[in-house]
PDB file of N, CA and C in Angstrom:
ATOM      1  N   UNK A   1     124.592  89.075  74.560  1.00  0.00           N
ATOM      2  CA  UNK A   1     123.601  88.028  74.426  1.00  0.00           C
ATOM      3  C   UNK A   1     122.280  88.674  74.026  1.00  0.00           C
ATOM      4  N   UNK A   2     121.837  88.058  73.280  1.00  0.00           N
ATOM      5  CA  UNK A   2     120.127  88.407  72.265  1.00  0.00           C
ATOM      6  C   UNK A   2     119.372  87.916  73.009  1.00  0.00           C
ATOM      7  N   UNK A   3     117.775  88.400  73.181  1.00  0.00           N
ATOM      8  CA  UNK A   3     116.799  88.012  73.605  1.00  0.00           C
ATOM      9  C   UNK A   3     116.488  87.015  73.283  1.00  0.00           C
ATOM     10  N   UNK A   4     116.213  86.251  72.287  1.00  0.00           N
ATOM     11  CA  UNK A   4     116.138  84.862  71.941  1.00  0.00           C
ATOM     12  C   UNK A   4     116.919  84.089  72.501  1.00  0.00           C
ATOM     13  N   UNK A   5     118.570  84.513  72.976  1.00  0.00           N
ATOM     14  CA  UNK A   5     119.277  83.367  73.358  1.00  0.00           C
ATOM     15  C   UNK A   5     118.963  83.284  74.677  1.00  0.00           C
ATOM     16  N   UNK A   6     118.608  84.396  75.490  1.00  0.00           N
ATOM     17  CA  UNK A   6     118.456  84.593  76.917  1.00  0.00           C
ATOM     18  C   UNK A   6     116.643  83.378  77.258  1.00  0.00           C
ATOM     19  N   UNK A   7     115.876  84.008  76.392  1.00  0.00           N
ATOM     20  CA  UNK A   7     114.673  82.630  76.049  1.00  0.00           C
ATOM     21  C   UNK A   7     115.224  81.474  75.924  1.00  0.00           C
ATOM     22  N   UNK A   8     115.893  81.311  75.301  1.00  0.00           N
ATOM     23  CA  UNK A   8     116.359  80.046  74.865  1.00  0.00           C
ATOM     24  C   UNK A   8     117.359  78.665  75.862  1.00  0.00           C
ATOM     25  N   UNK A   9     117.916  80.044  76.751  1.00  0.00           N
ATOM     26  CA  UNK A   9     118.601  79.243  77.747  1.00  0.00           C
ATOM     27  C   UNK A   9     117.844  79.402  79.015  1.00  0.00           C
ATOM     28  N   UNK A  10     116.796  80.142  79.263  1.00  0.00           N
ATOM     29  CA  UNK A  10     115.714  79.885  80.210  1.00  0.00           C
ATOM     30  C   UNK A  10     115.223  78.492  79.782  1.00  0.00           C
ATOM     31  N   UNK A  11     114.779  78.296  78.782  1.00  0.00           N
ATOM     32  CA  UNK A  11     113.752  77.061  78.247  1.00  0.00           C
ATOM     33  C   UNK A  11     114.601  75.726  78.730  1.00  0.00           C
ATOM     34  N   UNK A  12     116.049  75.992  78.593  1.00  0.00           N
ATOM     35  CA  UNK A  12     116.580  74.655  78.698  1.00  0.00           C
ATOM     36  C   UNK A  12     116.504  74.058  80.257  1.00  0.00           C
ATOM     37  N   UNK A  13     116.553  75.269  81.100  1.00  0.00           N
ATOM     38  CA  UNK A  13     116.895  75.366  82.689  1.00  0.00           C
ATOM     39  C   UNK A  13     115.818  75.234  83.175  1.00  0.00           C
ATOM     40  N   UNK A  14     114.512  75.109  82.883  1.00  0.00           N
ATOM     41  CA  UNK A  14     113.673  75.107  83.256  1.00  0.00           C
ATOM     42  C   UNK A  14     112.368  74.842  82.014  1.00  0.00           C
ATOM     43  N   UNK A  15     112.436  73.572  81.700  1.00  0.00           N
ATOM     44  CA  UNK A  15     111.713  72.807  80.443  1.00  0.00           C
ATOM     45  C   UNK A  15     110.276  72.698  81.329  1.00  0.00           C
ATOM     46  N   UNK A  16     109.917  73.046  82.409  1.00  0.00           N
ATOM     47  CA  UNK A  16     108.360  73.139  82.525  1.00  0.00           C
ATOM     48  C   UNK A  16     107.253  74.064  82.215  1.00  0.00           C
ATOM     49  N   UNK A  17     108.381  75.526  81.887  1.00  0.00           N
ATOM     50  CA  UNK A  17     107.791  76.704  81.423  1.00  0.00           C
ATOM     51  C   UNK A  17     107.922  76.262  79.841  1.00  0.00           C
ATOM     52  N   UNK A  18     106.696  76.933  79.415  1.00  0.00           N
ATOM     53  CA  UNK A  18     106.882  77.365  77.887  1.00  0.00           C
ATOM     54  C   UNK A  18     107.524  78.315  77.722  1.00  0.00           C
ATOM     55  N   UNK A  19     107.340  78.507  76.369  1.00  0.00           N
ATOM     56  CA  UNK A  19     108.591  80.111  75.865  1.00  0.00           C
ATOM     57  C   UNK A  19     107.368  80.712  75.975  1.00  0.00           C
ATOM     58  N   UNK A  20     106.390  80.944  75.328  1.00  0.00           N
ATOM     59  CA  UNK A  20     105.565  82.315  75.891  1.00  0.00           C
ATOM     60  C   UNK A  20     105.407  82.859  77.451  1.00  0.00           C
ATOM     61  N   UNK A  21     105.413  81.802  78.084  1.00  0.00           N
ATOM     62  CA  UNK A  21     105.292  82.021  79.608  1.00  0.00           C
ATOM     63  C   UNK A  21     106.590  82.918  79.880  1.00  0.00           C
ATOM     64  N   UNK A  22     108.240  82.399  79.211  1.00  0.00           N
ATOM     65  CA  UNK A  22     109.222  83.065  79.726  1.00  0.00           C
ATOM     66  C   UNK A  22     109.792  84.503  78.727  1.00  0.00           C
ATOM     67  N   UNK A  23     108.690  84.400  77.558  1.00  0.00           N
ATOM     68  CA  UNK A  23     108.651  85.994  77.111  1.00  0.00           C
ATOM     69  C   UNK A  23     108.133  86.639  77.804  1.00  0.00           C
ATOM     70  N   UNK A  24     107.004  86.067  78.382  1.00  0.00           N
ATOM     71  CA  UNK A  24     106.054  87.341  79.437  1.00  0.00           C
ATOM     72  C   UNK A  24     106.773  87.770  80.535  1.00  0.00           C
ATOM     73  N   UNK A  25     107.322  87.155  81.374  1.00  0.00           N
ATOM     74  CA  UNK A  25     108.513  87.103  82.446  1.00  0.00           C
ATOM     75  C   UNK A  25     109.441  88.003  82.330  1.00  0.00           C
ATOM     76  N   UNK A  26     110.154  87.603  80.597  1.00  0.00           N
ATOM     77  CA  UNK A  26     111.280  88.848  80.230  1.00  0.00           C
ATOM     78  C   UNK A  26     110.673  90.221  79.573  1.00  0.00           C
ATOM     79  N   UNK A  27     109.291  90.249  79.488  1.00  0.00           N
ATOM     80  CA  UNK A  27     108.490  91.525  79.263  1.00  0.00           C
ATOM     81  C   UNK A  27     108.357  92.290  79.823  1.00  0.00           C
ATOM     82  N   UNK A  28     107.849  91.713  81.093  1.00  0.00           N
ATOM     83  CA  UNK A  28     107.134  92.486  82.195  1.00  0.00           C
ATOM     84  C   UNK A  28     108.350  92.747  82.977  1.00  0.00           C
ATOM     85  N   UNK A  29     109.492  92.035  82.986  1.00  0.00           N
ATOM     86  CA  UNK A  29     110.578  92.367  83.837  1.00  0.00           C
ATOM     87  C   UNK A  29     111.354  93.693  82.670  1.00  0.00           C
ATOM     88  N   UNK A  30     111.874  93.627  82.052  1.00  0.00           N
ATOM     89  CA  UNK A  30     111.841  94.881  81.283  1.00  0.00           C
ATOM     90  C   UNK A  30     110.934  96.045  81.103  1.00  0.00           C
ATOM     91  N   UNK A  31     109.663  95.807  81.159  1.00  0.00           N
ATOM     92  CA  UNK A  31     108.662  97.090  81.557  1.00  0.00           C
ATOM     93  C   UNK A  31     108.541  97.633  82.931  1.00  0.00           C
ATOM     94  N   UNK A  32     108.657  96.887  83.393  1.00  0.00           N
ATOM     95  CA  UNK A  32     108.703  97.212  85.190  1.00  0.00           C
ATOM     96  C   UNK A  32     109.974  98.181  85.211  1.00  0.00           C
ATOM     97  N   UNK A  33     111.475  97.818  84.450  1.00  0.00           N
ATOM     98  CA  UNK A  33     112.323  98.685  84.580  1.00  0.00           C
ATOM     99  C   UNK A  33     111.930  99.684  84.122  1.00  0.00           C
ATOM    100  N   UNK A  34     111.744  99.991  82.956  1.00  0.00           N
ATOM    101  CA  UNK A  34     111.411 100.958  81.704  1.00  0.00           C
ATOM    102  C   UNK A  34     110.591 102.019  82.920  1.00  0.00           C
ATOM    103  N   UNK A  35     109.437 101.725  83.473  1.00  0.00           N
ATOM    104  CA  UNK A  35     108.547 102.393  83.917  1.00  0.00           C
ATOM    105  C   UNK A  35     108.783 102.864  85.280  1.00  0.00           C
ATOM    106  N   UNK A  36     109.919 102.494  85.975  1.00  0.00           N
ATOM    107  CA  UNK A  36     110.466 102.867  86.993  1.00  0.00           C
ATOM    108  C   UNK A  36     111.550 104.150  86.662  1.00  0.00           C
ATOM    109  N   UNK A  37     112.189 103.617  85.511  1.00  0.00           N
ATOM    110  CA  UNK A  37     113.359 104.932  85.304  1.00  0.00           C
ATOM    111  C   UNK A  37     112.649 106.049  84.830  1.00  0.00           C
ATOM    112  N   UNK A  38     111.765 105.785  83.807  1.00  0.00           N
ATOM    113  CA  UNK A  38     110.288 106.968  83.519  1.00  0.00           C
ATOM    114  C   UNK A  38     109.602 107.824  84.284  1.00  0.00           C
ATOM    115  N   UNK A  39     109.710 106.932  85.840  1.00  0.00           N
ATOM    116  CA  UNK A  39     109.452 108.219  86.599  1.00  0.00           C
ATOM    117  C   UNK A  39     110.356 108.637  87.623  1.00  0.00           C
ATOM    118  N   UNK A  40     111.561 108.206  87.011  1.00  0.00           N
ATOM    119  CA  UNK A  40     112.851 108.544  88.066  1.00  0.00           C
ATOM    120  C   UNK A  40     113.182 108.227  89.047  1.00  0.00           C
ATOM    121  N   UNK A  41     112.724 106.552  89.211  1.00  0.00           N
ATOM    122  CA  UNK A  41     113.444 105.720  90.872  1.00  0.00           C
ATOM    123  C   UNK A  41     114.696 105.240  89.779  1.00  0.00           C
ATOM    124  N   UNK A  42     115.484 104.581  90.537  1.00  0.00           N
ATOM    125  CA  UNK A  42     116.900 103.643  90.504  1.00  0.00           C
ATOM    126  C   UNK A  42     115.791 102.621  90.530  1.00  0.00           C
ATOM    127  N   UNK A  43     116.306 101.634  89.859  1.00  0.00           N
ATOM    128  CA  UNK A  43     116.329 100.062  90.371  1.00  0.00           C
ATOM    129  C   UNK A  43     117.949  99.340  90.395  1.00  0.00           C
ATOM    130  N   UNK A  44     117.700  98.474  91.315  1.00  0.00           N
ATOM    131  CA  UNK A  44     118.672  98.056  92.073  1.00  0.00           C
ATOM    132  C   UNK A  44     118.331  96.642  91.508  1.00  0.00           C
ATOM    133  N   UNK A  45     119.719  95.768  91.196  1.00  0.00           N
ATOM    134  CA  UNK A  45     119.310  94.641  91.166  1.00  0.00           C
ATOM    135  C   UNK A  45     120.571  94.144  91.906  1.00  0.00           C
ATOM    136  N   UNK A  46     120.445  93.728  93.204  1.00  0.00           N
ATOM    137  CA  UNK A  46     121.043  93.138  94.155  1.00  0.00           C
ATOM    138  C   UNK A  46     122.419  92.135  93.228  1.00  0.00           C
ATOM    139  N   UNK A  47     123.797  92.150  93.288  1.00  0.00           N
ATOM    140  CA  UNK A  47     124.771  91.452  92.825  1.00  0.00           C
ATOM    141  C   UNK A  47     124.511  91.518  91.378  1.00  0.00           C
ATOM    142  N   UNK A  48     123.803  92.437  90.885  1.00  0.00           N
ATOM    143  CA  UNK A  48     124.371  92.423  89.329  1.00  0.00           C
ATOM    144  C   UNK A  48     124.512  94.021  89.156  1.00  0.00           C
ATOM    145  N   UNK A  49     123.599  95.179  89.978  1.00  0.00           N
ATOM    146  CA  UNK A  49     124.157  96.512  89.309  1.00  0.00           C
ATOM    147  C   UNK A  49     123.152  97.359  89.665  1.00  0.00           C
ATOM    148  N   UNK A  50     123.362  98.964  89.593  1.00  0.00           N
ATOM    149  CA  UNK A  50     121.931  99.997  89.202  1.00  0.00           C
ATOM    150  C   UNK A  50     121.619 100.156  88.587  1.00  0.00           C
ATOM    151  N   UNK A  51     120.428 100.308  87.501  1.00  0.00           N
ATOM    152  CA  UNK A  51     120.121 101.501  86.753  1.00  0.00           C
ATOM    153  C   UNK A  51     119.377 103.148  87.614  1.00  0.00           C
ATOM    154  N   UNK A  52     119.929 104.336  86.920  1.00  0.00           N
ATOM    155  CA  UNK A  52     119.561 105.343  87.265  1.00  0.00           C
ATOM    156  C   UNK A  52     119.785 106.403  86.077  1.00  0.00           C
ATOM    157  N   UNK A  53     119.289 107.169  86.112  1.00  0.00           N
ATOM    158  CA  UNK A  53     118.791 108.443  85.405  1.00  0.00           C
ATOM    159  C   UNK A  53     119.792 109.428  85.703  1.00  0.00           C
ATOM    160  N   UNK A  54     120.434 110.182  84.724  1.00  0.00           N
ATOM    161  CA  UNK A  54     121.389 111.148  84.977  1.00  0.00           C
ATOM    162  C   UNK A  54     121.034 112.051  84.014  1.00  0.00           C
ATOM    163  N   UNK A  55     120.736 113.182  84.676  1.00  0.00           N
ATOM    164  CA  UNK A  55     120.360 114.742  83.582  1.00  0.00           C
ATOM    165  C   UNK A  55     121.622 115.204  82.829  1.00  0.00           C
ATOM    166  N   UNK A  56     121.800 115.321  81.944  1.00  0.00           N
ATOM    167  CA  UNK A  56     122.784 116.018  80.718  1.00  0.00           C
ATOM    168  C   UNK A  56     122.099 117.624  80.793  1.00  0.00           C
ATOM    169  N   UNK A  57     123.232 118.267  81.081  1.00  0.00           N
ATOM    170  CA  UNK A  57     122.897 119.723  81.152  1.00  0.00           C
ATOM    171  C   UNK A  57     122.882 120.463  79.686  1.00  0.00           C
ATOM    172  N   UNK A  58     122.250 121.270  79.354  1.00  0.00           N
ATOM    173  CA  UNK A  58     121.796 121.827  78.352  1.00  0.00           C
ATOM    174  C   UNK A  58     122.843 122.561  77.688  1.00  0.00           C
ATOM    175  N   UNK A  59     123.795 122.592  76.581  1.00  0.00           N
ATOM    176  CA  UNK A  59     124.530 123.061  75.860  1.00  0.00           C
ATOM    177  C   UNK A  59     123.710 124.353  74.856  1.00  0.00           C
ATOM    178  N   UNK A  60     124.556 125.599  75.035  1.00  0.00           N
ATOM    179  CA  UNK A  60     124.646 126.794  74.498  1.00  0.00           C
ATOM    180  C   UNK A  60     125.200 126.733  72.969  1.00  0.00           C
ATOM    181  N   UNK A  61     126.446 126.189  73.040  1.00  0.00           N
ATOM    182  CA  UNK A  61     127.733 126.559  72.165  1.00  0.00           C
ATOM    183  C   UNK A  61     128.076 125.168  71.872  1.00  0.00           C
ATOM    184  N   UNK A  62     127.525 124.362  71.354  1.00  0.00           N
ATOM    185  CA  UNK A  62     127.869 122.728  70.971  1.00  0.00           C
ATOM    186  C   UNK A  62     127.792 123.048  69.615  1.00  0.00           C
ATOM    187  N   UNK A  63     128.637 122.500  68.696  1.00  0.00           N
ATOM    188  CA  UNK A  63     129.191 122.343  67.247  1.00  0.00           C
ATOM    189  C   UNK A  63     128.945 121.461  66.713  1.00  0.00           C
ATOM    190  N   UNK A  64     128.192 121.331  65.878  1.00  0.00           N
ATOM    191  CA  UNK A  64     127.834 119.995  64.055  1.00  0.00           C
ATOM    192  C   UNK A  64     129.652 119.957  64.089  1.00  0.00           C
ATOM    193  N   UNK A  65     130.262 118.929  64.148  1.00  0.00           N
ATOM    194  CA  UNK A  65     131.637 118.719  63.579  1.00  0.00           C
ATOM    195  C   UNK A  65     131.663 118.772  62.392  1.00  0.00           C
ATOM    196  N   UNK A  66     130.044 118.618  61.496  1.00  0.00           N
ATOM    197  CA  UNK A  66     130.467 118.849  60.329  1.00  0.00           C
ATOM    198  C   UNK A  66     130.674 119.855  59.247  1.00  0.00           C
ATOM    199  N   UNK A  67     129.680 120.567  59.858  1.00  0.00           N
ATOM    200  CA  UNK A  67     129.628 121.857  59.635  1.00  0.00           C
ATOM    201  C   UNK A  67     129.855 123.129  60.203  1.00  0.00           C
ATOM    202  N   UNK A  68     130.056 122.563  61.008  1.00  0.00           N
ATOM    203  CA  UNK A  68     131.037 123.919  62.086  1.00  0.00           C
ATOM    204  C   UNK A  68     130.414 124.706  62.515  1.00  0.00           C
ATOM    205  N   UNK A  69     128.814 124.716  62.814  1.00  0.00           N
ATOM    206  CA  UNK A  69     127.880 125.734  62.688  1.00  0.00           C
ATOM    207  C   UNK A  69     127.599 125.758  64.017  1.00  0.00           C
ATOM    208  N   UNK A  70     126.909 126.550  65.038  1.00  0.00           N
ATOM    209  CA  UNK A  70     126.608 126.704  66.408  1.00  0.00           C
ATOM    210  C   UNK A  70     125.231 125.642  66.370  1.00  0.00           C
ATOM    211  N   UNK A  71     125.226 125.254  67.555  1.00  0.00           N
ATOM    212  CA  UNK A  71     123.807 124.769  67.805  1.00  0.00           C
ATOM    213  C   UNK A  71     123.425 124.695  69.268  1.00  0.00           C
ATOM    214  N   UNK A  72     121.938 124.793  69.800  1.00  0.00           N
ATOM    215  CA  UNK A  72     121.884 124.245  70.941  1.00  0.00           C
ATOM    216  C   UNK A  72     121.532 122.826  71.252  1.00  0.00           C
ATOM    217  N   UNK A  73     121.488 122.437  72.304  1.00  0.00           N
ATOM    218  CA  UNK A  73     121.492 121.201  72.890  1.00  0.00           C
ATOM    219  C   UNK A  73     120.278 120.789  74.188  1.00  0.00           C
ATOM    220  N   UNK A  74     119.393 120.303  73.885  1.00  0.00           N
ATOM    221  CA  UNK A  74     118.349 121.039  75.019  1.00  0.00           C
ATOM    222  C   UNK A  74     118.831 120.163  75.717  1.00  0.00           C
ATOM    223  N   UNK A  75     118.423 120.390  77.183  1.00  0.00           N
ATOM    224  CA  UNK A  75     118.859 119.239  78.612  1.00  0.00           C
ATOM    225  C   UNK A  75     118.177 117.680  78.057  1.00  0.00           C
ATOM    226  N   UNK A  76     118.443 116.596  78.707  1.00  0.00           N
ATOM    227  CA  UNK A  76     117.750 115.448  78.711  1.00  0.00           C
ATOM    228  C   UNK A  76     118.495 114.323  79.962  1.00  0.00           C
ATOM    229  N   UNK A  77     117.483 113.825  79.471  1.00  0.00           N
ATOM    230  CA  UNK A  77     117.994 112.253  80.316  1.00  0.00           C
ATOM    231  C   UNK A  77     118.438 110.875  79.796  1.00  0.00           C
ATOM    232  N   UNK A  78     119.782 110.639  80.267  1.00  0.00           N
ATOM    233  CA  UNK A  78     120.246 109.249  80.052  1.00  0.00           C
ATOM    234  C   UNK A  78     120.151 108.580  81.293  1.00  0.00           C
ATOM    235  N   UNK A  79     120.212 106.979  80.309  1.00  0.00           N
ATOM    236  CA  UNK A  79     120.171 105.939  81.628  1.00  0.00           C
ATOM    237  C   UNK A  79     121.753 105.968  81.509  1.00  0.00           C
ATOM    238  N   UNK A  80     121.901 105.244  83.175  1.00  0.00           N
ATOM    239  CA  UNK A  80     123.496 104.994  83.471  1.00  0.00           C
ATOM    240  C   UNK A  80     123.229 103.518  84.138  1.00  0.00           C
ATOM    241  N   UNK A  81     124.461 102.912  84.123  1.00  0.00           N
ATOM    242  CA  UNK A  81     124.396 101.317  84.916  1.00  0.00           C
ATOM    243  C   UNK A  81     125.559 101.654  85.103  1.00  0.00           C
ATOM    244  N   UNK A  82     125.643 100.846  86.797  1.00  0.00           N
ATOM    245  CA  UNK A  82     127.007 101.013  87.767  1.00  0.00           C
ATOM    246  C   UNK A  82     126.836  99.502  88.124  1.00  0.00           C
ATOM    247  N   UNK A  83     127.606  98.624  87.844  1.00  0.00           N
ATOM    248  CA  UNK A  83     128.055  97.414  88.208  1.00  0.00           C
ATOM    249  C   UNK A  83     127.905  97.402  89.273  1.00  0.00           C
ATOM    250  N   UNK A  84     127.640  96.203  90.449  1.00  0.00           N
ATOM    251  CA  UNK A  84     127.549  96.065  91.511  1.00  0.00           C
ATOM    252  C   UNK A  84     129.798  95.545  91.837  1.00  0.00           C
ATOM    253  N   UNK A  85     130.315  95.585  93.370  1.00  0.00           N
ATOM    254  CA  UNK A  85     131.435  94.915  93.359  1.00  0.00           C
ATOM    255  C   UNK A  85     131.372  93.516  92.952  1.00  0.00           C
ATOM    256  N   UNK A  86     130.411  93.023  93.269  1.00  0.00           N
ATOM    257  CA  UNK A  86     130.474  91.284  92.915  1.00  0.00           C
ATOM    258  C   UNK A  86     130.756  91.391  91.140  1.00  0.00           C
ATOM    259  N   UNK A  87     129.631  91.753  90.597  1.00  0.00           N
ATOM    260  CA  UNK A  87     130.262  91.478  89.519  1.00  0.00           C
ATOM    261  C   UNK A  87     131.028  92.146  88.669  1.00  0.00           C
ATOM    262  N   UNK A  88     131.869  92.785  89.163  1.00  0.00           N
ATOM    263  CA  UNK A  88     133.226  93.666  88.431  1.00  0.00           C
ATOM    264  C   UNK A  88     134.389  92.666  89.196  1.00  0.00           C
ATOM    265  N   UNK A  89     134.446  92.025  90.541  1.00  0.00           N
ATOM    266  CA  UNK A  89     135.163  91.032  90.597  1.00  0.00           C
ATOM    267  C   UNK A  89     134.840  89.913  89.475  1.00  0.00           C
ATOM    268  N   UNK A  90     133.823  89.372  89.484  1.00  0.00           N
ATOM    269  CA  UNK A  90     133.655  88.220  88.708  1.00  0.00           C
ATOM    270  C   UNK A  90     133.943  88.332  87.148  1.00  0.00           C
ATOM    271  N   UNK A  91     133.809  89.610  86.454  1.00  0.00           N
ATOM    272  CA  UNK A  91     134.174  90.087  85.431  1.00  0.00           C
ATOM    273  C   UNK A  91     135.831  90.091  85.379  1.00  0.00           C
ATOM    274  N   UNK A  92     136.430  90.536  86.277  1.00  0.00           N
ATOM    275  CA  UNK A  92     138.028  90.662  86.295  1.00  0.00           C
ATOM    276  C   UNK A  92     139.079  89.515  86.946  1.00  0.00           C
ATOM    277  N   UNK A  93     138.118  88.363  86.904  1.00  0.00           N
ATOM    278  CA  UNK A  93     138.746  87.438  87.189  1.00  0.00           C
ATOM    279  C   UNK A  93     139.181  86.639  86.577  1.00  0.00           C
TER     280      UNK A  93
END
């Protein structure tokens, strides 16, 4: 689902907000995440899942598949999401 449709089906569920009011909502609720994993908390969102930060260790000897050539790999950080049980039941049902 697209940001517009996620606006779009806010607007219907609740026709007293405007759509700018429920872009700001889905802004600030997306920056609030953004700026939490930035400085390395989890957020938790109760019955839907985590986000958290997982370090990728730094590769020596990692290979261009295309060229077959050595390279390194400096360390970094990915986000990860772990489903909560509720909704991996509700998903597999």
């Amino acid at each position: 689902m697209s940001r517009p449709k996620i606006i779009k089906n806010l607007k219907q569920k609740n026709s007293e907000l405007s759509q700018y009011d429920i872009e700001g909502v889905i802004d600030t609720f997306c920056k609030d995440i953004e700026k939490a994993l930035k400085e390395g908390r989890k957020v938790e969102l109760r019955g839907f899942g985590n986000f958290f930060i997982k370090k990728i260790k730094e590769k020596y000897s990692a290979r261009n598949p295309k060229t077959g050539e050595l390279i390194y790999v400096p360390e970094k950080n990915k986000v990860r999401f772990k489903a909560s049980k509720k909704l991996k039941k509700l998903i597999n049902e």
